[in-house]
N, C-alpha and C. Protein backbone atom coordinates (compact mmCIF):
# COMPACT_ATOMS: atom_id res chain seq x y z
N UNK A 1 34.02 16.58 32.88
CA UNK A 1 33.10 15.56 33.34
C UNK A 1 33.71 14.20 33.02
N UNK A 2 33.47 13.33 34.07
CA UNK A 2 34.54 12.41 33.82
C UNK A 2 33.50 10.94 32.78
N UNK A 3 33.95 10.09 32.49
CA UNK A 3 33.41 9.22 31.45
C UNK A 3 32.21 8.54 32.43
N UNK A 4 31.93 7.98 33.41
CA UNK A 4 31.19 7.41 34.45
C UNK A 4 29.89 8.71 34.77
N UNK A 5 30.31 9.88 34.91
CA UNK A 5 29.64 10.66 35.17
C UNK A 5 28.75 10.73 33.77
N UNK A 6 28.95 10.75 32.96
CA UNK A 6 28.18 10.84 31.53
C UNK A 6 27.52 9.54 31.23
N UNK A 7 27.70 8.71 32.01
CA UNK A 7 27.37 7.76 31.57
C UNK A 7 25.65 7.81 32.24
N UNK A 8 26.19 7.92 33.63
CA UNK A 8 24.81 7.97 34.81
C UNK A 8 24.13 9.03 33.61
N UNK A 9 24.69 10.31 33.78
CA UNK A 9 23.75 11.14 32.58
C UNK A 9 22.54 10.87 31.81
N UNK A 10 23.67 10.28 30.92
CA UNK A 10 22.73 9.35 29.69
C UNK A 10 21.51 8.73 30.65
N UNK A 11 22.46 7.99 31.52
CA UNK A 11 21.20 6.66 32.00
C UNK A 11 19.71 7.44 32.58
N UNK A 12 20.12 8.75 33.18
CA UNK A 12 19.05 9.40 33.80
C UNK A 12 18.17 10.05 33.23
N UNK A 13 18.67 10.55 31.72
CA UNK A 13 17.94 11.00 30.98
C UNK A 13 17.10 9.93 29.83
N UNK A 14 17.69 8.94 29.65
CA UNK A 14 17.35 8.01 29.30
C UNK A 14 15.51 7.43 29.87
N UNK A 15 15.97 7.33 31.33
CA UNK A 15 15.11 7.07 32.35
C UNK A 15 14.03 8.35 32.36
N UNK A 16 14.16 9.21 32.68
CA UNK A 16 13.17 10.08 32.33
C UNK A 16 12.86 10.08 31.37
N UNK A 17 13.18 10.42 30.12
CA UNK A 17 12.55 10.34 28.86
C UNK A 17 11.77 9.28 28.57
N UNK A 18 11.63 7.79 29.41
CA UNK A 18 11.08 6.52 29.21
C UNK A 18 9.60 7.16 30.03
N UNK A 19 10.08 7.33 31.50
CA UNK A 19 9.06 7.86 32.14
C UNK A 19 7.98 8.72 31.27
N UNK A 20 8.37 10.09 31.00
CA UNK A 20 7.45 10.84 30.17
C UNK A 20 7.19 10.16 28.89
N UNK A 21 7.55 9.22 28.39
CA UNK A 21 7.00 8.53 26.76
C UNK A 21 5.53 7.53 27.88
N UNK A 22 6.23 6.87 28.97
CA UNK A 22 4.74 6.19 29.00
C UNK A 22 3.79 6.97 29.78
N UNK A 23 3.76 8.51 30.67
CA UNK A 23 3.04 9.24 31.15
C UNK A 23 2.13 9.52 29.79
N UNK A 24 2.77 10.22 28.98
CA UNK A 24 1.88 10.52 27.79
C UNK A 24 1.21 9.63 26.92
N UNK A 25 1.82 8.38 26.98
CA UNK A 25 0.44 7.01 26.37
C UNK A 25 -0.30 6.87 26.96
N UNK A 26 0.18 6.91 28.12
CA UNK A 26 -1.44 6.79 29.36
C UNK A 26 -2.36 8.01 28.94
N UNK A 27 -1.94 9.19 29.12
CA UNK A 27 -2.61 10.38 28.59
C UNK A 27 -3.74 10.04 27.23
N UNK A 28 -2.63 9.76 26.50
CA UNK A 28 -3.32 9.51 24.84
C UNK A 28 -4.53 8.19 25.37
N UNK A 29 -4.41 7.33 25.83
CA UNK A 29 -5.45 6.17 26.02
C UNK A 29 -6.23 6.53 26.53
N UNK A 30 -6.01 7.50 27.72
CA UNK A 30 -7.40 7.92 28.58
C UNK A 30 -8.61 8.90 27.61
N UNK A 31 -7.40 9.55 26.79
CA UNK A 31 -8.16 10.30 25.77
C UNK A 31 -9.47 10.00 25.10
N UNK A 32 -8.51 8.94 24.31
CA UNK A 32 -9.45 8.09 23.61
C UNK A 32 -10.22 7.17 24.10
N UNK A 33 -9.96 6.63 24.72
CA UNK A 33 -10.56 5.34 25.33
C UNK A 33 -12.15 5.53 25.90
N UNK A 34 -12.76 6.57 25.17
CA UNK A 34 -14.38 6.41 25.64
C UNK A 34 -15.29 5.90 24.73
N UNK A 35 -16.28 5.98 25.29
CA UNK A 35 -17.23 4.86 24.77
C UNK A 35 -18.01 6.20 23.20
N UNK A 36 -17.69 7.12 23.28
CA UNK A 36 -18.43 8.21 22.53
C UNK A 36 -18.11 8.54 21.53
N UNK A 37 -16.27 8.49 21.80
CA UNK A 37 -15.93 9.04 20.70
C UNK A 37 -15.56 8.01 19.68
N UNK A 38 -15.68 6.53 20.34
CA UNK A 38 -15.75 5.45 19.37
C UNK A 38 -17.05 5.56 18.59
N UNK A 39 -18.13 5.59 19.03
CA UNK A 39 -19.11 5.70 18.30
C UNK A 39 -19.21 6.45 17.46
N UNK A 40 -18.96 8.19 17.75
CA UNK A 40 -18.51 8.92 16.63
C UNK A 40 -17.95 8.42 15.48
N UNK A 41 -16.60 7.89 16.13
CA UNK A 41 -14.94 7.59 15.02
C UNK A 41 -15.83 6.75 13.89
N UNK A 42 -16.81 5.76 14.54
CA UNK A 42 -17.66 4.79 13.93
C UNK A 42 -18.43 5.44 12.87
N UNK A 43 -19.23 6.18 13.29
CA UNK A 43 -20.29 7.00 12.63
C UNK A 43 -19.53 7.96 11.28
N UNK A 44 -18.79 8.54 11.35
CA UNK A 44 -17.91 9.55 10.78
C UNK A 44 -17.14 8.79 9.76
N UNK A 45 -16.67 7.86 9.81
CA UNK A 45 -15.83 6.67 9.11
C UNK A 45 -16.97 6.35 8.37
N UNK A 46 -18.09 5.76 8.83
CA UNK A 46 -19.26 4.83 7.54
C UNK A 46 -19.44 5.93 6.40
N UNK A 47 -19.82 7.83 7.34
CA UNK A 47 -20.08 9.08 6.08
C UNK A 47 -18.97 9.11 5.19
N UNK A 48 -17.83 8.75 5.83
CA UNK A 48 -16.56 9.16 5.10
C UNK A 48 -16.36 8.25 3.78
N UNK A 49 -16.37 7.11 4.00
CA UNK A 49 -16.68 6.06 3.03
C UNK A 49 -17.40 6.08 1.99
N UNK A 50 -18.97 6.40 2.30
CA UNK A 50 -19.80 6.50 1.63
C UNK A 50 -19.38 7.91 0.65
N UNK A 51 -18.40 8.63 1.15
CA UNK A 51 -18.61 10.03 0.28
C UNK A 51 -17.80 9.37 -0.10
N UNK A 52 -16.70 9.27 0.17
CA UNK A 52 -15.41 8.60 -0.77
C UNK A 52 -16.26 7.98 -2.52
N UNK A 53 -16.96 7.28 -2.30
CA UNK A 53 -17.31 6.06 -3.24
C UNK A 53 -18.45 7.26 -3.91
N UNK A 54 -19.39 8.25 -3.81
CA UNK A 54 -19.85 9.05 -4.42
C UNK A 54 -19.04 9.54 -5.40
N UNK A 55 -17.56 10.01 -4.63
CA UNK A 55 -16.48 11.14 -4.82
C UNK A 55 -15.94 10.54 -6.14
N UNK A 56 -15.70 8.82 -6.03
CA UNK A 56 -15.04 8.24 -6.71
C UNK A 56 -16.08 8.39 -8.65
N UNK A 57 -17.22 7.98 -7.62
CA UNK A 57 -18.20 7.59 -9.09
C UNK A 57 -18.54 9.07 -9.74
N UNK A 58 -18.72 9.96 -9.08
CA UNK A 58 -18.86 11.17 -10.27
C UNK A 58 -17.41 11.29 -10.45
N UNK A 59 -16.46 11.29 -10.58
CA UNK A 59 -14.92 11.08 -11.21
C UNK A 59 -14.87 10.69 -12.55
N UNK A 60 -15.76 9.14 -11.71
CA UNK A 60 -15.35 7.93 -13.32
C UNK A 60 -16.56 8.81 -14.42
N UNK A 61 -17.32 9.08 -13.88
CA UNK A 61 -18.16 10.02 -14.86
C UNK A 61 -17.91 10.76 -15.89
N UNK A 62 -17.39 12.01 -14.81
CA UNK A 62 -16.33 13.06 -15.28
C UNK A 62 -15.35 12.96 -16.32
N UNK A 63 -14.41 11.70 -15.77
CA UNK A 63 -13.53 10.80 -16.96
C UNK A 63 -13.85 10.46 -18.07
N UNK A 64 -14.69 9.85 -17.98
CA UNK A 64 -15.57 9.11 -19.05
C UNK A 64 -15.72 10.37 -20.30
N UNK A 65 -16.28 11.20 -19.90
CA UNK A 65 -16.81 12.50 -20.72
C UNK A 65 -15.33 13.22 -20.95
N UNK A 66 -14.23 12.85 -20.36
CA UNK A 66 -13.26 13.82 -20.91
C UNK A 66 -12.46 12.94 -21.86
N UNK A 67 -12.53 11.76 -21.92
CA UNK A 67 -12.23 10.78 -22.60
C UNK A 67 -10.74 10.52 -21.53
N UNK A 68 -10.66 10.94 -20.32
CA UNK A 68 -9.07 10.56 -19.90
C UNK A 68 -9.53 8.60 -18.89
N UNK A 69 -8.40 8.06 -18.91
CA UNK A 69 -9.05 6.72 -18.09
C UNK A 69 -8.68 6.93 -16.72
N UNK A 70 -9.30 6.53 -15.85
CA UNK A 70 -9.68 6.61 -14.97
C UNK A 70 -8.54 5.19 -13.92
N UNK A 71 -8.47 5.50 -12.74
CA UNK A 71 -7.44 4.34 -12.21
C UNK A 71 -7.95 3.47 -12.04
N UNK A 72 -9.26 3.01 -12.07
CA UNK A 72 -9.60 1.03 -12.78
C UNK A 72 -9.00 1.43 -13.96
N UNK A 73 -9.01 1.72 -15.26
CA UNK A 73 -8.90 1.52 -16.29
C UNK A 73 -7.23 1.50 -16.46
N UNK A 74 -6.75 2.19 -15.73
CA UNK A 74 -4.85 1.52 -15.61
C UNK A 74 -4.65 1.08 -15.22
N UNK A 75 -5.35 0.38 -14.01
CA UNK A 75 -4.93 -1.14 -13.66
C UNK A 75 -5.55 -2.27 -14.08
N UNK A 76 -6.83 -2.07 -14.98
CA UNK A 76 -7.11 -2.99 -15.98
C UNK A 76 -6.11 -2.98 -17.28
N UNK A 77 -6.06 -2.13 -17.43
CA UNK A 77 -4.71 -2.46 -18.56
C UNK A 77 -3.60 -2.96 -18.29
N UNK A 78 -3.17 -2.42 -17.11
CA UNK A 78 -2.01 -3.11 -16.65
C UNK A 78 -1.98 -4.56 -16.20
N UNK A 79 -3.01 -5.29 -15.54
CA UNK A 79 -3.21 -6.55 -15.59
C UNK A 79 -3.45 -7.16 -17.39
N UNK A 80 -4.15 -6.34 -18.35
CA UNK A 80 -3.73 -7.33 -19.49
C UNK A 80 -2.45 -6.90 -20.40
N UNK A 81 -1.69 -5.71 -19.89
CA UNK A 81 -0.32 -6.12 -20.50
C UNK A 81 0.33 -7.31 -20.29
N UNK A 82 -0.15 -7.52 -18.57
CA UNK A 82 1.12 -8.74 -18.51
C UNK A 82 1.05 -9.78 -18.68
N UNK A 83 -0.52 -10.11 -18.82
CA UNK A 83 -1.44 -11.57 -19.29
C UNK A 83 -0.69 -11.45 -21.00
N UNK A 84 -1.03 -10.75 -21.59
CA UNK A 84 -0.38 -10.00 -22.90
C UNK A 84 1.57 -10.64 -23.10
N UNK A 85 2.06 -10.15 -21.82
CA UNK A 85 3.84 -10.55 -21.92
C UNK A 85 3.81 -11.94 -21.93
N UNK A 86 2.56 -12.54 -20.50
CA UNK A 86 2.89 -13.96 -20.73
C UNK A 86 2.70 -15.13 -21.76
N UNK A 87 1.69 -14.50 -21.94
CA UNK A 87 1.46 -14.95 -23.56
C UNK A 87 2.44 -15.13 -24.78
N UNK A 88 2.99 -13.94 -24.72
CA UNK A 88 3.83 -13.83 -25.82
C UNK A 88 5.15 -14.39 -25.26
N UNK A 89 5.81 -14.46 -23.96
CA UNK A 89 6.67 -15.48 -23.46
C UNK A 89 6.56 -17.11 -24.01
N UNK A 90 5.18 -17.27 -23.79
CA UNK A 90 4.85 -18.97 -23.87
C UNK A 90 4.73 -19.48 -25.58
N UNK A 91 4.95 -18.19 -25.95
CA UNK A 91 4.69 -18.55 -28.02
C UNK A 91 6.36 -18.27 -28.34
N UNK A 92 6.69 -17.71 -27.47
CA UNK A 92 8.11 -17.39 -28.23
C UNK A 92 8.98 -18.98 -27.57
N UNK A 93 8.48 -19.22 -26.74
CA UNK A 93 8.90 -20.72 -26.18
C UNK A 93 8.85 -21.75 -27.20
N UNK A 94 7.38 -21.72 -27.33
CA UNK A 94 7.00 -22.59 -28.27
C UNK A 94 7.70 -22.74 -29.80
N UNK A 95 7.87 -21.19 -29.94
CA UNK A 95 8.79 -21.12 -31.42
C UNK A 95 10.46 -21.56 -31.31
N UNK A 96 10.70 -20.78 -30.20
CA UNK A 96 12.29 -22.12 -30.13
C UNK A 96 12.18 -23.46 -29.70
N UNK A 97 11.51 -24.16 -29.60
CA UNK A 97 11.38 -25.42 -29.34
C UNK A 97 11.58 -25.96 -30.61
N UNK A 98 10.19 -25.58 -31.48
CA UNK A 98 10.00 -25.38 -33.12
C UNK A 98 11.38 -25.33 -33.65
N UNK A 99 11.82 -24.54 -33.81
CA UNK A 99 13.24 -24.03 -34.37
C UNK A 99 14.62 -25.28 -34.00
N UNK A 100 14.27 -25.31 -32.63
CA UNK A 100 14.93 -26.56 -32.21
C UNK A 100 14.99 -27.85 -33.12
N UNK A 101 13.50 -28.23 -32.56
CA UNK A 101 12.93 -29.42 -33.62
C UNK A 101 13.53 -29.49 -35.12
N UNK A 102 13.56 -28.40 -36.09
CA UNK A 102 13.36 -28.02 -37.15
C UNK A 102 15.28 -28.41 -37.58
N UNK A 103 16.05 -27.50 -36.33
CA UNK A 103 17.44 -27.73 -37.09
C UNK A 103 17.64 -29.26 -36.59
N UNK A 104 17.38 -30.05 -35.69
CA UNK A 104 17.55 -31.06 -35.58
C UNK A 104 17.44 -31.85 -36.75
N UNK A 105 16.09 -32.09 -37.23
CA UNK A 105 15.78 -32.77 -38.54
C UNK A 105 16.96 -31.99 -39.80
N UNK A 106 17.04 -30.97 -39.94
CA UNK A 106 17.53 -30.84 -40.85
C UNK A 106 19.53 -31.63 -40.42
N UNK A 107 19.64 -31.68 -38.94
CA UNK A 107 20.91 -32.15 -38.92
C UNK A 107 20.98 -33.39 -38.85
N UNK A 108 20.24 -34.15 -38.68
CA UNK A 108 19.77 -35.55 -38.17
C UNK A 108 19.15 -36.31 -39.36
């Protein structure tokens, strides 16, 4: 097969394969695209939620009583480790400044 001939190839299969990718979005949109099963998707999503947040709170419950923490409670910790690092960044600042100050006078 000569190099030109493979090329059209490609291009034709190329081309069809474009064809059938947007036959089947059309497909998928017509699918969906009613007025019913939005309302459903709607309806089904608010139950889903609402169990979610049940699901969640007998958890933290559960937790609570097993003494393990719960994922607020590691990302509350984890927000005051780093309040915690910065802190201790801004004192250790403060102490070489200090230290600074300190050999100065003693060189000065």
């Amino acid at each position: 097969m000569e190099h030109n001939e493979q090329v059209e190839l490609y291009k034709a299969i190329k081309l069809a394969g474009f064809k059938v990718e947007q036959e089947v979005n059309n497909w998928i949109k017509d699918q969906i695209n009613h007025k019913k099963l939005v309302e459903g998707t709607n309806i089904a999503g608010k139950y889903y939620v609402h169990l979610m947040k049940c699901v969640q709170n007998k958890m933290g419950h559960l937790l609570c009583h097993l003494n393990i923490p719960s994922k607020n409670d590691v990302t509350s910790i984890g927000k005051l480790v780093l309040q915690v690092e910065e802190k201790v960044d801004k004192v250790e600042d403060q102490v070489l400044l200090l230290q600074k100050k300190v050999d100065d006078l003693k060189n000065g």
